[in-house]
Protein backbone atom coordinates (compact mmCIF):
# COMPACT_ATOMS: atom_id res chain seq x y z
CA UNK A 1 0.00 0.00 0.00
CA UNK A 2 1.61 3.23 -0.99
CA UNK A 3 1.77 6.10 1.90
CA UNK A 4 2.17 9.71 0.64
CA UNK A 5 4.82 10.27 3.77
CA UNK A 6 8.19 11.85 3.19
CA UNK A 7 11.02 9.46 4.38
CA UNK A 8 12.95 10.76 7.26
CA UNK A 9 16.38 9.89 6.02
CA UNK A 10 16.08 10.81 2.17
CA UNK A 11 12.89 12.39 2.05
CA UNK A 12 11.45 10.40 -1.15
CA UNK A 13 7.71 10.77 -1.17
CA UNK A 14 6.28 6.87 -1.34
CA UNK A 15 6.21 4.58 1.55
CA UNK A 16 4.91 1.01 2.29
CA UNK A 17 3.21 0.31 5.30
CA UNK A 18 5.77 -2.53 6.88
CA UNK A 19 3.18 -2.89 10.30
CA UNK A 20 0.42 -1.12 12.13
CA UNK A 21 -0.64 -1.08 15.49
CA UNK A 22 -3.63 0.88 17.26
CA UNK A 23 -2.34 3.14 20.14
CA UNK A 24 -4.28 0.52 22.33
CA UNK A 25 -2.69 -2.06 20.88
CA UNK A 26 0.46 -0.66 22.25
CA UNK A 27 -0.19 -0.29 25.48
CA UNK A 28 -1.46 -4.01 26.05
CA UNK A 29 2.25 -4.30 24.84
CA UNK A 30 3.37 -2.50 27.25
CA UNK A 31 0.94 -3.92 30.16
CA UNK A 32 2.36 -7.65 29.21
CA UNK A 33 5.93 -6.17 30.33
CA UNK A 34 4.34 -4.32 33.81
CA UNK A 35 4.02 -1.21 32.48
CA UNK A 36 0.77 0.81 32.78
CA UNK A 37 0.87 4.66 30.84
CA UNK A 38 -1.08 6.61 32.66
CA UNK A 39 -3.59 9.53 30.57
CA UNK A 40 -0.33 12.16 30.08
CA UNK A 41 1.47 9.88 28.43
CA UNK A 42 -1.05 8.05 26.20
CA UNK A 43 -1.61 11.94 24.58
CA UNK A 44 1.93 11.34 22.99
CA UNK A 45 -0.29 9.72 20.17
CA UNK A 46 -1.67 12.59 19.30
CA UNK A 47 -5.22 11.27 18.81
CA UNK A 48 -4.29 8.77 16.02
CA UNK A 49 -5.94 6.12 15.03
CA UNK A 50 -3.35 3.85 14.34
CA UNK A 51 0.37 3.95 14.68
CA UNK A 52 2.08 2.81 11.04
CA UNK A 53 5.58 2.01 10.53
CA UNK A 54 6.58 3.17 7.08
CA UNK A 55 9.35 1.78 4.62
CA UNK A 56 10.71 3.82 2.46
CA UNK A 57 10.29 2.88 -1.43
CA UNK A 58 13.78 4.27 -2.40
CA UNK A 59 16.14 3.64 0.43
CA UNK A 60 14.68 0.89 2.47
CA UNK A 61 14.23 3.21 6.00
CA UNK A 62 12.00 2.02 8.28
CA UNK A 63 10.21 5.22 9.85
CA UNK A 64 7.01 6.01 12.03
CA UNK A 65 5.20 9.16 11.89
CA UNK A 66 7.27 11.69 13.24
CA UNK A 67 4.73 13.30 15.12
CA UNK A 68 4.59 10.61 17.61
CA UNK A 69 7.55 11.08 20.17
CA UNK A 70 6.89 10.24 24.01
CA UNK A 71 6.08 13.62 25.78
CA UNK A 72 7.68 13.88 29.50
CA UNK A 73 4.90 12.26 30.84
CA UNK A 74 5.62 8.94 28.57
CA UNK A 75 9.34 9.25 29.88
CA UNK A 76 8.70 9.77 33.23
CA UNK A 77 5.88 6.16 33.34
CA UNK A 78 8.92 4.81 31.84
CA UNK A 79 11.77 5.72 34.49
CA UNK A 80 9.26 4.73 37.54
CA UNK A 81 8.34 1.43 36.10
CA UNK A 82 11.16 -0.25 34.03
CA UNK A 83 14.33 -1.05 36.51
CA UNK A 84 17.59 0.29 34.37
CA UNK A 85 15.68 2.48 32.15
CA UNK A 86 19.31 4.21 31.85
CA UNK A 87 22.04 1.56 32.07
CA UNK A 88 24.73 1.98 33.55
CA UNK A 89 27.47 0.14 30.91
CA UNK A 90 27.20 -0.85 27.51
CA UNK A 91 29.32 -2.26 24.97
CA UNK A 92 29.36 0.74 23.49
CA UNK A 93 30.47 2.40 26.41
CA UNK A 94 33.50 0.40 26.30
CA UNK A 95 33.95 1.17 22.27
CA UNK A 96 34.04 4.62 22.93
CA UNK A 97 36.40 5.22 26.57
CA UNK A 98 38.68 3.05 24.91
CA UNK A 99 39.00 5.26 21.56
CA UNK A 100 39.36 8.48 23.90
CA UNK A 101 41.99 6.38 25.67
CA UNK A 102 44.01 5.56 22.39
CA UNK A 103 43.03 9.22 20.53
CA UNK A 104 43.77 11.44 23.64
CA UNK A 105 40.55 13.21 23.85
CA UNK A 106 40.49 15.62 26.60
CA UNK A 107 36.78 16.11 26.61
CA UNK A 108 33.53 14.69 25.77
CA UNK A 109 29.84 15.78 25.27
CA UNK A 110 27.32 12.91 25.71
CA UNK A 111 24.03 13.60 23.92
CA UNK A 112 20.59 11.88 25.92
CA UNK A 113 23.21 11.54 28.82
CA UNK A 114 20.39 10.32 31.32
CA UNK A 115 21.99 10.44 34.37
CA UNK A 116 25.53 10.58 33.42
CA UNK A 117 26.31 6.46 33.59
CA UNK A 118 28.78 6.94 30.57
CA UNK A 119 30.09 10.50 32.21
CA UNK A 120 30.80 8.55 35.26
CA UNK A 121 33.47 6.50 33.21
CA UNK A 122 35.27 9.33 31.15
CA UNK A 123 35.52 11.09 33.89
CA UNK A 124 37.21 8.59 35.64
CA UNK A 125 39.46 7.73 32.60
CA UNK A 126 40.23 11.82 33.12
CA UNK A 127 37.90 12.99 30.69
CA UNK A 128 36.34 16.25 31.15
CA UNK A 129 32.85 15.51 31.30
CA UNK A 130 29.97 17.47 29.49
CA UNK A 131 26.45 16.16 28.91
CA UNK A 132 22.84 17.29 27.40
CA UNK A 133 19.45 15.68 28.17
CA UNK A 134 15.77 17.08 28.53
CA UNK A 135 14.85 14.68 31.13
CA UNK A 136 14.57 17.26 34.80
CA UNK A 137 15.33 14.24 36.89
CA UNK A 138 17.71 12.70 35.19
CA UNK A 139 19.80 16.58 34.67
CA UNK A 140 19.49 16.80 38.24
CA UNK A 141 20.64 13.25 38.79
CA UNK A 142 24.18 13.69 36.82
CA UNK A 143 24.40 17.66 37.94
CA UNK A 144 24.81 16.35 41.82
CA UNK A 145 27.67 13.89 40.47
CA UNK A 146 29.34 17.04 39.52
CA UNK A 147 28.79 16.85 35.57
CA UNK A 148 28.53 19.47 33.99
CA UNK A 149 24.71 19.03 32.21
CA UNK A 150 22.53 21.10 30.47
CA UNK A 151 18.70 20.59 29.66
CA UNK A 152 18.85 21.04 26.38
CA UNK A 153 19.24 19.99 22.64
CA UNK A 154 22.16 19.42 20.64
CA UNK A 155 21.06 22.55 18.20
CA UNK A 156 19.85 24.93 20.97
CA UNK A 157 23.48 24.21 22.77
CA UNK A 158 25.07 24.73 19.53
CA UNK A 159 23.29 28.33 19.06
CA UNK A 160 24.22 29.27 22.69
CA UNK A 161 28.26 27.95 22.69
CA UNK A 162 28.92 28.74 19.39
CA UNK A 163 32.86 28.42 19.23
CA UNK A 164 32.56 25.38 21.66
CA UNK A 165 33.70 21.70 19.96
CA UNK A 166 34.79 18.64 21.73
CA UNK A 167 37.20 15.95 21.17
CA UNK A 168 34.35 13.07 21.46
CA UNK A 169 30.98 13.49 21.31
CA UNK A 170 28.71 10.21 21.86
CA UNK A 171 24.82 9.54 21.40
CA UNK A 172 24.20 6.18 23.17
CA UNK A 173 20.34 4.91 22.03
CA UNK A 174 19.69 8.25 21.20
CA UNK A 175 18.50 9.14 17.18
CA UNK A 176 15.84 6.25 17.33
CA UNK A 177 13.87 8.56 19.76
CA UNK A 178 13.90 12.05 17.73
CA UNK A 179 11.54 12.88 15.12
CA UNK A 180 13.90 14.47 12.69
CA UNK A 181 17.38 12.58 12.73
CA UNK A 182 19.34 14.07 10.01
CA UNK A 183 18.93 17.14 12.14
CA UNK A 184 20.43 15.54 14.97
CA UNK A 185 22.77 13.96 13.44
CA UNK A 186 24.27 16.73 11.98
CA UNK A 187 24.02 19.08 14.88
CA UNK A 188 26.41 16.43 16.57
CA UNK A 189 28.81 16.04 13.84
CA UNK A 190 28.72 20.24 14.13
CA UNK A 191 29.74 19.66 17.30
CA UNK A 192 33.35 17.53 16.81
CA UNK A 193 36.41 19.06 16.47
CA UNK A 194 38.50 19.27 13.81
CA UNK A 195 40.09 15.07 14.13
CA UNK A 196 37.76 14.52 16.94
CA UNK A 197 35.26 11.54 16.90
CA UNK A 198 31.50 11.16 17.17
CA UNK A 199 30.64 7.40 18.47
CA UNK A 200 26.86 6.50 18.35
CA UNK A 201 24.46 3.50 18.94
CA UNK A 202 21.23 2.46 18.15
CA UNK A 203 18.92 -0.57 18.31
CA UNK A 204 19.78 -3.00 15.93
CA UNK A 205 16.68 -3.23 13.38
CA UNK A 206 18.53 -6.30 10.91
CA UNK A 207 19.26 -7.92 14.27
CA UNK A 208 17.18 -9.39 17.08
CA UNK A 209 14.51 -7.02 16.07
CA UNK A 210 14.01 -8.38 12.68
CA UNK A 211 12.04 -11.20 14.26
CA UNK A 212 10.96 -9.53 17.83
CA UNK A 213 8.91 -6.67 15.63
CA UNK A 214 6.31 -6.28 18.68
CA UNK A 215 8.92 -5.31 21.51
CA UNK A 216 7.09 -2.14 22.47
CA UNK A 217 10.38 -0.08 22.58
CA UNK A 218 10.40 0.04 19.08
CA UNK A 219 7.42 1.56 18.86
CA UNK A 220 6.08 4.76 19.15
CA UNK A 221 5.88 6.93 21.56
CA UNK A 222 9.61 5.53 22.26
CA UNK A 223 11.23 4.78 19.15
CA UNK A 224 10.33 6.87 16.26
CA UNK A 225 13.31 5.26 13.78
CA UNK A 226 14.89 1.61 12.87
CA UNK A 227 18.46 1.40 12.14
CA UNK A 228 20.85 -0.39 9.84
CA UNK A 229 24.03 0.03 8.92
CA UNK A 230 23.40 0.96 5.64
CA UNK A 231 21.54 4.33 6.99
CA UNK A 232 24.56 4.98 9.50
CA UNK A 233 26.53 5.03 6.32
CA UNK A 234 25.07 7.63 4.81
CA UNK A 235 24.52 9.67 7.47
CA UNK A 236 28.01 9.75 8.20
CA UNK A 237 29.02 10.55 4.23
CA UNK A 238 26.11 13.51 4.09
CA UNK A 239 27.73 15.01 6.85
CA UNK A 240 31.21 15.04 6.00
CA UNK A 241 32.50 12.74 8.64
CA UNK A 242 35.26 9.94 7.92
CA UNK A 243 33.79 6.52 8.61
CA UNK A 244 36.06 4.42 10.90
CA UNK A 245 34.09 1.61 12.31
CA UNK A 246 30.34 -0.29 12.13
CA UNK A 247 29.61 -2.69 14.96
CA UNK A 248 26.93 -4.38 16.58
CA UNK A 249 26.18 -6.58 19.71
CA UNK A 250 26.40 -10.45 20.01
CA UNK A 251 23.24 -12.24 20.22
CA UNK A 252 23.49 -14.46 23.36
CA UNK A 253 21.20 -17.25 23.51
CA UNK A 254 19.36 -15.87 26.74
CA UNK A 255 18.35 -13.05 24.12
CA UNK A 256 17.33 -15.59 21.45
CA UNK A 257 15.21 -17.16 24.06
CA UNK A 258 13.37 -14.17 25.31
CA UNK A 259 12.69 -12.45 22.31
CA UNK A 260 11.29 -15.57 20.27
CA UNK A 261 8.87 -16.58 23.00
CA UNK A 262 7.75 -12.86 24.26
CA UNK A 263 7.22 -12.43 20.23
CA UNK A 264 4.58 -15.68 20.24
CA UNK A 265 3.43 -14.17 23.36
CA UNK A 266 2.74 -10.79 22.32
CA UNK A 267 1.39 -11.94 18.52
CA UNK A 268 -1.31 -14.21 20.72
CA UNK A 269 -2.16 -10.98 22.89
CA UNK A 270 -3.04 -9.02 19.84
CA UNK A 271 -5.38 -11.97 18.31
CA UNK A 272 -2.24 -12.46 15.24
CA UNK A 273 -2.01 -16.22 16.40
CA UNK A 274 -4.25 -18.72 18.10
CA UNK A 275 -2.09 -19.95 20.60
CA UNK A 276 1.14 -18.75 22.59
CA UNK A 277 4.04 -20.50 21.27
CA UNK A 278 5.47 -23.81 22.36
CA UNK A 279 8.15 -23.44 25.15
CA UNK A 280 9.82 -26.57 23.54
CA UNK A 281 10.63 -24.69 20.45
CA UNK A 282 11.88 -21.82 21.31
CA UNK A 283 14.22 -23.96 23.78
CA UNK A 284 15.22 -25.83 20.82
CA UNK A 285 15.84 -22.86 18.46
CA UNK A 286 17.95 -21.50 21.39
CA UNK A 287 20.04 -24.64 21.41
CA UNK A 288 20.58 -24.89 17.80
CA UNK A 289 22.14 -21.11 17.98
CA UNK A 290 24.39 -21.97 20.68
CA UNK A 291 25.60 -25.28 19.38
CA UNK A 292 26.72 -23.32 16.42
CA UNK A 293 28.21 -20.87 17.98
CA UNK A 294 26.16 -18.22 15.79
CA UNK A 295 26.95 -15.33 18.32
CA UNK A 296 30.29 -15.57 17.32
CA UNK A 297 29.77 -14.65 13.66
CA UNK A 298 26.10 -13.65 13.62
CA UNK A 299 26.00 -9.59 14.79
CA UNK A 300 22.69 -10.11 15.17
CA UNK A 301 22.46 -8.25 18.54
CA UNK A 302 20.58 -5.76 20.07
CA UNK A 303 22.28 -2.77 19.07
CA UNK A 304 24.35 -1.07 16.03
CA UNK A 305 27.92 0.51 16.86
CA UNK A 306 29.12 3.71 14.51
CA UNK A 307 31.99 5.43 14.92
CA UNK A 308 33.25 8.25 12.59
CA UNK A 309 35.92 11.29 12.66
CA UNK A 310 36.13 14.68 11.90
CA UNK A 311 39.17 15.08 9.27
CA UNK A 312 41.44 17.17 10.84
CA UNK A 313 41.67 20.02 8.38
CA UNK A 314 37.16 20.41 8.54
């Protein structure tokens, strides 16, 4: 079905509807994982009817309406009721302290900082630490850890520290969550220094969430974007910024597990399959993937790894 909707990443005008939920729909998703929205938050959708995910026709990005991003009130559900909303480590944590280790970046700005898990390690690797993020609580939270954190976007701190660049900027499970993410994207790369890096992640959408498509994250009001490399690429080439390294996650077999039989769960929820799927074969799916090894050569995991740099004479 063709969708007069502009594609977010290279604006061609046709789309095809890839899924489509009902706002409803969407929060039984998120009831099955203990979450309950409460009224504020539900009005992130804006009154629509139904929540499409779009692919593009020309590029292959997969896209909601970009009207739909979680207001405060979706956030702040989110933070009370999901334990590690902001984690504390990631791989790509690692990815990026150990580049400002071997590049001898003095600084850092960490965009969506939350409260300031990934400051706390560059600032203990010497770093000095500067963060953005519109969340009050969690600004507050990295503030009194003696971070220096503003509430505010990449563009609006941009406008306001005009001559200001750092040595490493990072976006950790950021873009996926802003309506317009060339825009971000590029205020970030504006924001590296001439041979500084920008390291990034989002989730995965060619890995574990090519099968586990009703994982409420990736849905609106929360995500508003799916990733692949392919689309970090060209962000990265738009924008003038030297590619250095794609990545993703291994997919452990816990993670095979969970998402195949939440998936079977969540399908029979929303009346898509009779039954609930059989415990035995997702237990025996799992076991085929780690009896060959597949996280070891499938980077199927749940999130995508870029890295670029800023050539020194930009």
């Amino acid at each position: 079905m063709a969708q007069n909707v502009r594609c977010l990443l290279c604006h061609h005008g046709e789309t095809t509807v890839a899924d489509s939920l009902t706002p409803a729909d969407i929060g039984r998703l998120w009831n099955y994982f203990g979450v309950t929205l409460g009224p504020e938050a539900l009005a992130s959708f804006r009154g629509a009817e139904r929540v499409t995910e779009h692919r593009c026709a020309a590029c292959g990005f997969e896209f909601f309406d970009p009207v739909l991003p979680g207001n405060g009130a979706f956030y702040a559900d989110l933070q009370s009721q999901v334990a590690r909303y902001y984690p504390p480590d990631s791989p790509s944590f690692l990815h990026a302290i150990g580049l400002a280790s071997r590049a001898g970046s003095r600084d850092c700005l960490d965009l969506g900082c939350g409260d300031g898990g990934f400051l706390d390690l560059a600032r203990s690797r010497g770093l000095e630490t500067h963060g953005l993020d519109l969340t009050p609580k969690a600004v507050a939270a990295a503030r009194a850890k003696g971070h220096d954190v503003h509430a505010s976007t990449a563009e609006e701190y941009a406008r306001t520290h005009a001559d200001r660049k750092f040595s490493l900027v990072t976006a950790f499970e950021v873009m996926e969550h802003v309506p317009d993410p060339v825009a971000f994207f590029r205020d970030a790369a504006n924001l590296v220094a001439p041979g500084g890096h920008l390291v990034l992640s989002v989730p995965h959408g060619r890995g574990i969430y090519r099968w586990w498509t009703l994982e409420p994250c990736q849905w609106p009001p929360h995500h508003i974007t799916h990733w692949r490399r392919a689309d970090l690429e060209r962000l990265g080439t738009r924008h003038g910024l030297e590619p250095v390294w794609f990545g993703a996650d291994p997919l452990r077999g816990v993670q095979v597990r969970l998402s195949l039989q939440t998936q079977g769960d969540l399908e029979h929820l929303l009346g898509r399959r009779p039954s609930k799927p059989s415990r035995l074969w997702t237990e025996g799916i799992t076991f085929l993937y780690r009896a060959a090894l597949c996280r070891h050569y499938l980077p199927w995991g749940t999130s995508l790894h870029a890295h670029y740099r800023r050539p020194a004479g930009a």
